[in-house]
Protein backbone atom coordinates (compact mmCIF):
# COMPACT_ATOMS: atom_id res chain seq x y z
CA UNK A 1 0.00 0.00 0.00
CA UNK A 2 2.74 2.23 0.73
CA UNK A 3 4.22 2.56 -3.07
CA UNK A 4 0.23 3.47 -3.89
CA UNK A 5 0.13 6.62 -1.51
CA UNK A 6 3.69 7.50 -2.05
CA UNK A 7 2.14 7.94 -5.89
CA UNK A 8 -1.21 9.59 -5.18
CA UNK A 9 1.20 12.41 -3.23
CA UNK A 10 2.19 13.49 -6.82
CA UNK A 11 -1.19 13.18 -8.47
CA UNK A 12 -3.65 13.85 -5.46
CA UNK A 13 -2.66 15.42 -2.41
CA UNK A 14 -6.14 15.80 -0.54
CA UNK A 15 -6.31 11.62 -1.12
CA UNK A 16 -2.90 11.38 -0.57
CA UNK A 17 -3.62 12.54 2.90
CA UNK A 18 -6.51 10.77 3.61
CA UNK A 19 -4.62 7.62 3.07
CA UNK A 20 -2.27 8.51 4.74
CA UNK A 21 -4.31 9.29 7.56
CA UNK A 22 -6.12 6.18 7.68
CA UNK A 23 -2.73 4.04 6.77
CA UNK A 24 -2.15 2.47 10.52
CA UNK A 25 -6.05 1.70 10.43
CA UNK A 26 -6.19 0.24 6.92
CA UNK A 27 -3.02 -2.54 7.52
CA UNK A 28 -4.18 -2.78 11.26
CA UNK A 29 -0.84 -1.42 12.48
CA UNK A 30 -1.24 0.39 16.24
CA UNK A 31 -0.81 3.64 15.53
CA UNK A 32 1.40 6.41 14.47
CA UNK A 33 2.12 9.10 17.45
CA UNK A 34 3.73 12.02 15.98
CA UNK A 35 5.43 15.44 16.84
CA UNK A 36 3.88 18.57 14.92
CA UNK A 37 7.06 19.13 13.15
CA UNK A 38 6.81 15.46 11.95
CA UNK A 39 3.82 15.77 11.20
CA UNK A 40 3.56 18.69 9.05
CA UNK A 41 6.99 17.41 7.00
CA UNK A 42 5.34 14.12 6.39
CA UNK A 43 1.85 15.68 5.39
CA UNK A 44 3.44 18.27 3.59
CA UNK A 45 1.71 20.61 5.23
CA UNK A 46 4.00 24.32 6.00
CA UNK A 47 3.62 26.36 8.67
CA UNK A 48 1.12 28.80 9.33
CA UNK A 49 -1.50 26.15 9.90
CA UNK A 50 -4.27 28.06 10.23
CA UNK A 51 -4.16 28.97 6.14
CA UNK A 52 -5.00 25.24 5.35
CA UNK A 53 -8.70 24.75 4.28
CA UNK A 54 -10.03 21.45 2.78
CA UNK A 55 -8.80 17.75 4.20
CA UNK A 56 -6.67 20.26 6.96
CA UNK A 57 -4.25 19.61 9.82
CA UNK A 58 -6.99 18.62 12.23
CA UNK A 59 -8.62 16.46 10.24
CA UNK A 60 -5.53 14.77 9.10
CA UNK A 61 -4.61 14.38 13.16
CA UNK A 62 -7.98 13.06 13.96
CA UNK A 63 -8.11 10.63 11.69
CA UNK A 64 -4.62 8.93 11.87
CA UNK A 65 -6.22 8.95 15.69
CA UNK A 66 -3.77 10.57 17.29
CA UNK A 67 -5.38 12.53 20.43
CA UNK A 68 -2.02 14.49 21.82
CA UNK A 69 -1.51 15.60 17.97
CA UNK A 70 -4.94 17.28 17.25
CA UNK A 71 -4.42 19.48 20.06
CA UNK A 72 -1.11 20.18 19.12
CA UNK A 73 -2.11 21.25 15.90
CA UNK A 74 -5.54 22.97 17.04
CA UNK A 75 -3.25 24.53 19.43
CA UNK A 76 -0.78 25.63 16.76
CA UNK A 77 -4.14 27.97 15.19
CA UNK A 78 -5.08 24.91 12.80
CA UNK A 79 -8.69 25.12 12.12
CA UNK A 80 -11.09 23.13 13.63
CA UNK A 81 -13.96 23.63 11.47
CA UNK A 82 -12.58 23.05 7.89
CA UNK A 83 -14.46 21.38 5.45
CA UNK A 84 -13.21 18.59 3.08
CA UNK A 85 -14.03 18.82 -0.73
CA UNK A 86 -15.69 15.49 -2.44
CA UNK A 87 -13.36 12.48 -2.83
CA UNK A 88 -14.95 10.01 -5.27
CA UNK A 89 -13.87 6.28 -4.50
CA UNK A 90 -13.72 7.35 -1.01
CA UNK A 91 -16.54 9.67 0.02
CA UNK A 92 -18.52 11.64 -2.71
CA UNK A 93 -20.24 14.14 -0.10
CA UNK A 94 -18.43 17.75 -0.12
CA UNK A 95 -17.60 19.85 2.78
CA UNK A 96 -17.10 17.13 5.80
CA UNK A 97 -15.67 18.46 8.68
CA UNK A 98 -13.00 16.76 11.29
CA UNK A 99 -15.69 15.71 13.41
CA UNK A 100 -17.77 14.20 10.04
CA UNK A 101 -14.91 12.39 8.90
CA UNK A 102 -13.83 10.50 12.35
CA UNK A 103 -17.53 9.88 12.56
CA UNK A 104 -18.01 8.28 9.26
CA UNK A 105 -14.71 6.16 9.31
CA UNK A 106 -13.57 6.15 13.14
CA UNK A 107 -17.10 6.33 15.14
CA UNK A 108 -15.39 3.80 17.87
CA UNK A 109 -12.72 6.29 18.77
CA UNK A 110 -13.99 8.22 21.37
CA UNK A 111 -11.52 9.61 23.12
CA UNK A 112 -10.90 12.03 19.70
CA UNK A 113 -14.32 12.64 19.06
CA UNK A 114 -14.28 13.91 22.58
CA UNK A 115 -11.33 16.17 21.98
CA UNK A 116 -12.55 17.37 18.82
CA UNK A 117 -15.94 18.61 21.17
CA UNK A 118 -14.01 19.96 23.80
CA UNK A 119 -12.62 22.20 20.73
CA UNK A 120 -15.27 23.04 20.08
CA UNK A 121 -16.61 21.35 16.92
CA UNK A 122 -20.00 22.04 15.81
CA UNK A 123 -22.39 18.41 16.40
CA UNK A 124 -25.25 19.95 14.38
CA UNK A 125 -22.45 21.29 11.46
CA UNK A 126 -24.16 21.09 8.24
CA UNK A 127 -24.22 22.95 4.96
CA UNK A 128 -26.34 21.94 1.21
CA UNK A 129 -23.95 19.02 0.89
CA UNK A 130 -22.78 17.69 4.30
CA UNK A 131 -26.08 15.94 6.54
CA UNK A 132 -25.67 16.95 10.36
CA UNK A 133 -23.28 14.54 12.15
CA UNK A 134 -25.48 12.51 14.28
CA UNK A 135 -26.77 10.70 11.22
CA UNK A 136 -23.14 9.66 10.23
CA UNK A 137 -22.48 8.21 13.52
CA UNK A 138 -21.54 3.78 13.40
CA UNK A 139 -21.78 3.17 16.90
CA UNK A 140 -24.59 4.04 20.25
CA UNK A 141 -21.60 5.24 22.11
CA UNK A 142 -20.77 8.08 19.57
CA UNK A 143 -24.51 8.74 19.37
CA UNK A 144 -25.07 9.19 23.36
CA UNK A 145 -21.36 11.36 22.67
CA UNK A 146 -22.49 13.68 20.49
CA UNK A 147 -26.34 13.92 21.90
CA UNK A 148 -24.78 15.14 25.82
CA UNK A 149 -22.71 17.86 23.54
CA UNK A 150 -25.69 19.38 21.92
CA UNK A 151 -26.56 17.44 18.72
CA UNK A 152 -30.54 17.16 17.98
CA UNK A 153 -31.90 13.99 17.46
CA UNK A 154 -34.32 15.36 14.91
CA UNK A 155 -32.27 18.67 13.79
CA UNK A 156 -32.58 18.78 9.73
CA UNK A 157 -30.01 21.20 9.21
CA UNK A 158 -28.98 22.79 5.71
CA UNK A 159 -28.95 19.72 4.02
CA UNK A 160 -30.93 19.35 0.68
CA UNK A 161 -33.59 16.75 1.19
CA UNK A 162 -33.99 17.78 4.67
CA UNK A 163 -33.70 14.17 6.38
CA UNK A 164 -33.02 13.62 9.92
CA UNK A 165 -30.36 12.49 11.67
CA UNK A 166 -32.64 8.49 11.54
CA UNK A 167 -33.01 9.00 7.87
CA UNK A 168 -29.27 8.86 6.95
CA UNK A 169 -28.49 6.56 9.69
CA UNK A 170 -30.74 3.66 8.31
CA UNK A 171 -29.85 4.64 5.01
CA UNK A 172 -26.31 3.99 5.09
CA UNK A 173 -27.32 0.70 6.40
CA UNK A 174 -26.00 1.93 10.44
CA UNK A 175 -25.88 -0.58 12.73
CA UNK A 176 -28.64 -1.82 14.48
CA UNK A 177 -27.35 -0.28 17.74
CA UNK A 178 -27.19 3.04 16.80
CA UNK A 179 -30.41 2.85 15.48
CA UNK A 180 -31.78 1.37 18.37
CA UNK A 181 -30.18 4.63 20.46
CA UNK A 182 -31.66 7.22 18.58
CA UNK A 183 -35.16 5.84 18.89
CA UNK A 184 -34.40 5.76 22.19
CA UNK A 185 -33.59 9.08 22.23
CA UNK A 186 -37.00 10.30 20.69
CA UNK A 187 -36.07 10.28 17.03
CA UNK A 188 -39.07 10.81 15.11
CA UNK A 189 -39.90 7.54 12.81
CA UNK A 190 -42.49 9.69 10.91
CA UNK A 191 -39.44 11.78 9.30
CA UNK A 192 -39.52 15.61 9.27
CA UNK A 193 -40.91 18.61 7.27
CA UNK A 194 -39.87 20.51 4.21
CA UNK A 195 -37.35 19.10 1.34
CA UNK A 196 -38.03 15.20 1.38
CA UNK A 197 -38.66 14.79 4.65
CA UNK A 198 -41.85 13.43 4.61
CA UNK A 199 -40.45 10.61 3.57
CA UNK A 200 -39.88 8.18 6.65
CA UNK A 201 -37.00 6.58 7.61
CA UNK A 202 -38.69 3.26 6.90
CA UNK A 203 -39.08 4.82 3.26
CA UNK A 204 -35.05 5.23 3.15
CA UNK A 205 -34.64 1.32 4.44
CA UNK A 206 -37.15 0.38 1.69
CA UNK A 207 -35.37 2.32 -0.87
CA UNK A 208 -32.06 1.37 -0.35
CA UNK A 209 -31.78 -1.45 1.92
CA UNK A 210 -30.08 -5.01 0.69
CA UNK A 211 -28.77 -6.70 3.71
CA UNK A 212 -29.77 -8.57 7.08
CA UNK A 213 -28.73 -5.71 8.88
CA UNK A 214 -31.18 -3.44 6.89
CA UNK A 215 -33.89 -5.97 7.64
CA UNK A 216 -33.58 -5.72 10.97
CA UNK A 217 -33.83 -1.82 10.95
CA UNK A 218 -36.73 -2.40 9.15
CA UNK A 219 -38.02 -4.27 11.73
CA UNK A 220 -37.24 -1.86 14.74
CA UNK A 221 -38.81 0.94 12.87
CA UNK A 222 -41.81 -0.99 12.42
CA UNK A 223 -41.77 -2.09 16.25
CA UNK A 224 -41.78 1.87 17.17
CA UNK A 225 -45.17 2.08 15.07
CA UNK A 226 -43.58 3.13 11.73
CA UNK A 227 -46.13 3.63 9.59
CA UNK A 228 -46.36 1.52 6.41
CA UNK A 229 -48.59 3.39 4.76
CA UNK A 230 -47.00 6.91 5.54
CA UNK A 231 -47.09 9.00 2.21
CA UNK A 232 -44.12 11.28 0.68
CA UNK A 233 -45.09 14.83 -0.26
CA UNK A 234 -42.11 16.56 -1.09
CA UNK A 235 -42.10 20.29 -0.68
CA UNK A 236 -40.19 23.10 -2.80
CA UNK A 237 -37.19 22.26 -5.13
CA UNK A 238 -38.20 18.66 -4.77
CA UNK A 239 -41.43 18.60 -6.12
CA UNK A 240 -40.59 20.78 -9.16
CA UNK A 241 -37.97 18.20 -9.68
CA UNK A 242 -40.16 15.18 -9.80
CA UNK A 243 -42.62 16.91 -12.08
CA UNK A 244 -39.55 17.67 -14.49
CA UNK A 245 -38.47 14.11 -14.16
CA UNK A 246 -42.35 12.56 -14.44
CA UNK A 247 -42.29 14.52 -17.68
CA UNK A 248 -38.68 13.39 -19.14
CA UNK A 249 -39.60 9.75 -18.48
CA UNK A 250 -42.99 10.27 -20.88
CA UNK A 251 -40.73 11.53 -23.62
CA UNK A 252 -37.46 9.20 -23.24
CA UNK A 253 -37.23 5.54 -22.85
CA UNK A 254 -33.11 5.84 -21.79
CA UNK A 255 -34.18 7.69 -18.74
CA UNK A 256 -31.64 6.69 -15.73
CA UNK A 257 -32.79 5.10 -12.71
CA UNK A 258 -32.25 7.75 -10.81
CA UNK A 259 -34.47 9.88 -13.05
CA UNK A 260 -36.88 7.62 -12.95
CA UNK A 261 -37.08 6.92 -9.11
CA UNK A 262 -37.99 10.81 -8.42
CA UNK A 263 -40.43 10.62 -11.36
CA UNK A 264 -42.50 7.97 -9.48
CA UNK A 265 -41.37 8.99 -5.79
CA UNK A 266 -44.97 11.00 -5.48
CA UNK A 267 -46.96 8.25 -7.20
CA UNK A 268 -46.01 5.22 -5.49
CA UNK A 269 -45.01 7.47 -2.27
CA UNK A 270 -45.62 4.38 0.77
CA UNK A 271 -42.75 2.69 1.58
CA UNK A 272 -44.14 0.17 -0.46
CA UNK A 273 -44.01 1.82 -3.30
CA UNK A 274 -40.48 2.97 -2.81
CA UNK A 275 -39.64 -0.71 -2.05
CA UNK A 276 -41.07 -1.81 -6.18
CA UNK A 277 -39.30 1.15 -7.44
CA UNK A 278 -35.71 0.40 -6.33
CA UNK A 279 -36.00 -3.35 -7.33
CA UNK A 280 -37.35 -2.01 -10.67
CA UNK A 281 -40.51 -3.90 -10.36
CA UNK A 282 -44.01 -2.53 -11.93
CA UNK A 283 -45.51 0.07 -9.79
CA UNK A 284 -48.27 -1.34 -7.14
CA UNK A 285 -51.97 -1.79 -8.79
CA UNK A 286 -54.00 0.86 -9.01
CA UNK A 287 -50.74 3.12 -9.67
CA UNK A 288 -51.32 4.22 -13.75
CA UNK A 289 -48.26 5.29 -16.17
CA UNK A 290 -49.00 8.80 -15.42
CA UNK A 291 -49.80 8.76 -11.67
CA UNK A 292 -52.64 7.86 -8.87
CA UNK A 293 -55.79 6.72 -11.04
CA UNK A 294 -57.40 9.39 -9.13
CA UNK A 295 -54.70 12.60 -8.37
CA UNK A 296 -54.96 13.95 -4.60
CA UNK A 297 -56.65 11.04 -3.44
CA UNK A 298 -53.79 9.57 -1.13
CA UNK A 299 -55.54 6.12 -0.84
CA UNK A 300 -55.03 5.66 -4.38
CA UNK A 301 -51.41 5.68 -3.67
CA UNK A 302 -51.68 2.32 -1.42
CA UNK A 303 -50.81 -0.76 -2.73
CA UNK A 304 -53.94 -2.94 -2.80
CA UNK A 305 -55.66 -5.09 -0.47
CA UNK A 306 -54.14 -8.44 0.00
CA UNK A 307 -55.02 -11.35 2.35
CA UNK A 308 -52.06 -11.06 4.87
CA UNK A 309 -53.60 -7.61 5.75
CA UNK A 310 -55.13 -4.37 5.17
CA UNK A 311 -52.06 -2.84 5.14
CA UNK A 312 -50.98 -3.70 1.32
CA UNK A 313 -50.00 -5.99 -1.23
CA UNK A 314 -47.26 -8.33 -0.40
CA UNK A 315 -44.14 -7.59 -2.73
CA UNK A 316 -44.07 -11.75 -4.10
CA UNK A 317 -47.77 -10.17 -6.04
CA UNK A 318 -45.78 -6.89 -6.71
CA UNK A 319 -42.66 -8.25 -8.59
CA UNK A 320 -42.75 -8.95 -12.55
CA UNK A 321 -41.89 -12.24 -13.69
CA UNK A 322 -38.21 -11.70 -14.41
CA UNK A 323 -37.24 -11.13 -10.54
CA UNK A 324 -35.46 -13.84 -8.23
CA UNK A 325 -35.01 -11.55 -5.14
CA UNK A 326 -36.36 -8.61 -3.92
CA UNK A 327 -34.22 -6.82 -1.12
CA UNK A 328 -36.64 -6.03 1.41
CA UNK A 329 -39.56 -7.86 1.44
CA UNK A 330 -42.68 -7.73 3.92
CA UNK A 331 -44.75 -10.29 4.70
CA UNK A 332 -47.83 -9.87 6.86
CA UNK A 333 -49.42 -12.76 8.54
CA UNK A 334 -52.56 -13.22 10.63
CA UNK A 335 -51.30 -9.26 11.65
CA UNK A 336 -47.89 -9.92 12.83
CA UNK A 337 -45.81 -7.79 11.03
CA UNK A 338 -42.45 -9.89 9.57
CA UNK A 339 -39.48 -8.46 7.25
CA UNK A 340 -37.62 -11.23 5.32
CA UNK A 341 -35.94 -11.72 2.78
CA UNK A 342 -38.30 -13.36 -0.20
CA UNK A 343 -37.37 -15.72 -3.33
CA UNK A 344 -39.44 -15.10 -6.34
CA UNK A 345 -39.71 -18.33 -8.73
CA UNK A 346 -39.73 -17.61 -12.49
């Protein structure tokens, strides 16, 4: 690994550092204690520290997890508030800060995140890009962390779609455990207002969810009377976009997925529907090429009435013929509510 990072420092110095950062953690060597002045010569960072901006001195420090070193360097007028531009093949997202970057790949180190606080990092930092920390945390003890330092469980922050803290969380697939802490710290399961927020969390799990551990989200959502019938109305920006979308996919047939998705977000808006439109299945019945059979009547959104339950259609009736495996199935039976994983014969 080392002849790879020596190379990226003369094409790419921002991932140059990140590896670098991350190097002890990556070959699962203890790690690397170093003085400021070794530090900055093997970063190639120069002194004043406080003019670096991007992937910075602090962030660099906190994520090679060396505690005594970030305050050195925070100490030395490095900023602790700098924000990180997009690294794709790493992380995509723009303008993480320290404390968003130990979060999303160190959340078990403690004892920095705790210096990074006492420094006076922002927990509810977030701009357009970057989603407020708490939904980037990957373990309950960083969640109960950053909650006693001032982080809202349900604060949306500047964020474009608006989601809460539980929205990202589940949708990066977080551990069960730190989605278990934040319900247990009164995070909403109904979502939030404005953007996409009406959207649930359970919405996000349907959408993207493709493991056991998603499953079982699933299931803890639904045991803290997430609704499965909750319906997306999304607000501003969002809305204009799905009706721009709605309208490319009538004219084009090489519409992307993506596209596609946020043209039928609003007409198959239950979980459910969400659920049929990520496995690329037909859209629940009753659902017609060009929206509800009947606009602004929200039952016409639900997925028909099935035998497990008046809830909806089970997705085995949902998916078309060329399916072998939908990622998040529900099954209802005689009212108990069970999320598995279902086979779909040919």
């Amino acid at each position: 690994m080392k002849p790879y990072v020596a190379k990226l420092q003369q094409s790419n110095m921002t991932a140059y550092r990140l590896y670098l950062s991350l190097f002890e953690e990556l070959t699962g060597l203890a790690p690397k204690l170093r003085r400021v002045d070794e530090f900055a010569s093997e970063f190639l960072f120069s002194k004043p520290l406080q003019r670096y901006n991007g992937l910075g001195p602090v962030a660099c420090a906190a994520l090679a997890g060396d505690e005594p070193l970030v305050r050195s360097v925070a100490a030395a007028k490095a900023s602790i508030n700098t924000r990180a531009p997009a690294m794709p093949g790493t992380q995509n997202v723009a303008d993480y800060t320290p404390l968003d970057l130990v979060l999303w790949f160190k959340s078990r180190d403690l004892r920095v995140l705790q210096t990074l606080l006492e420094l006076r990092a922002d927990p509810n930092s977030s701009t357009v890009n970057a989603f407020p920390p708490l939904g980037k945390c990957r373990t309950a003890q960083a969640v109960d962390l950053l909650v006693r330092n001032g982080a809202g469980v349900n604060f949306q922050g500047r964020e474009r779609s608006q989601y809460c803290p539980l929205h990202f969380a589940v949708a990066f697939s977080s551990p069960v455990e730190v989605t278990a802490k934040l319900l247990e710290l009164r995070a909403d399961v109904r979502g939030g207002r404005g953007g996409m927020a009406s959207a649930s969390p359970l919405h996000l799990v349907a959408y993207s969810g493709d493991s056991k551990n998603d499953l079982r989200n699933a299931q803890l959502l639904l045991d803290h009377k997430a609704d499965l019938n909750q319906v997306v109305q999304p607000e501003g920006l969002w809305r204009m976009l799905g009706l721009m979308c709605r309208a490319y996919v009538r004219c084009r047939s090489d519409a992307s997925s993506i596209v596609k998705f946020f043209s039928h977000a609003s007409t198959t808006p239950t979980p459910l529907g969400w659920l049929v439109c990520a496995s690329g299945q037909p859209r629940p019945p009753g659902i017609s090429a060009a929206g509800a059979s009947k606009p602004g009547d929200c039952r016409q959104h639900r997925c028909a009435t099935h035998e497990y339950g008046h809830l909806g259609d089970d997705p085995v009736h949902l998916a078309g013929p060329e399916s072998t495996h939908l990622p998040l199935g529900i099954q209802l039976r005689r009212g108990h509510r069970e999320f598995v994983t279902v086979p779909v014969s040919n």
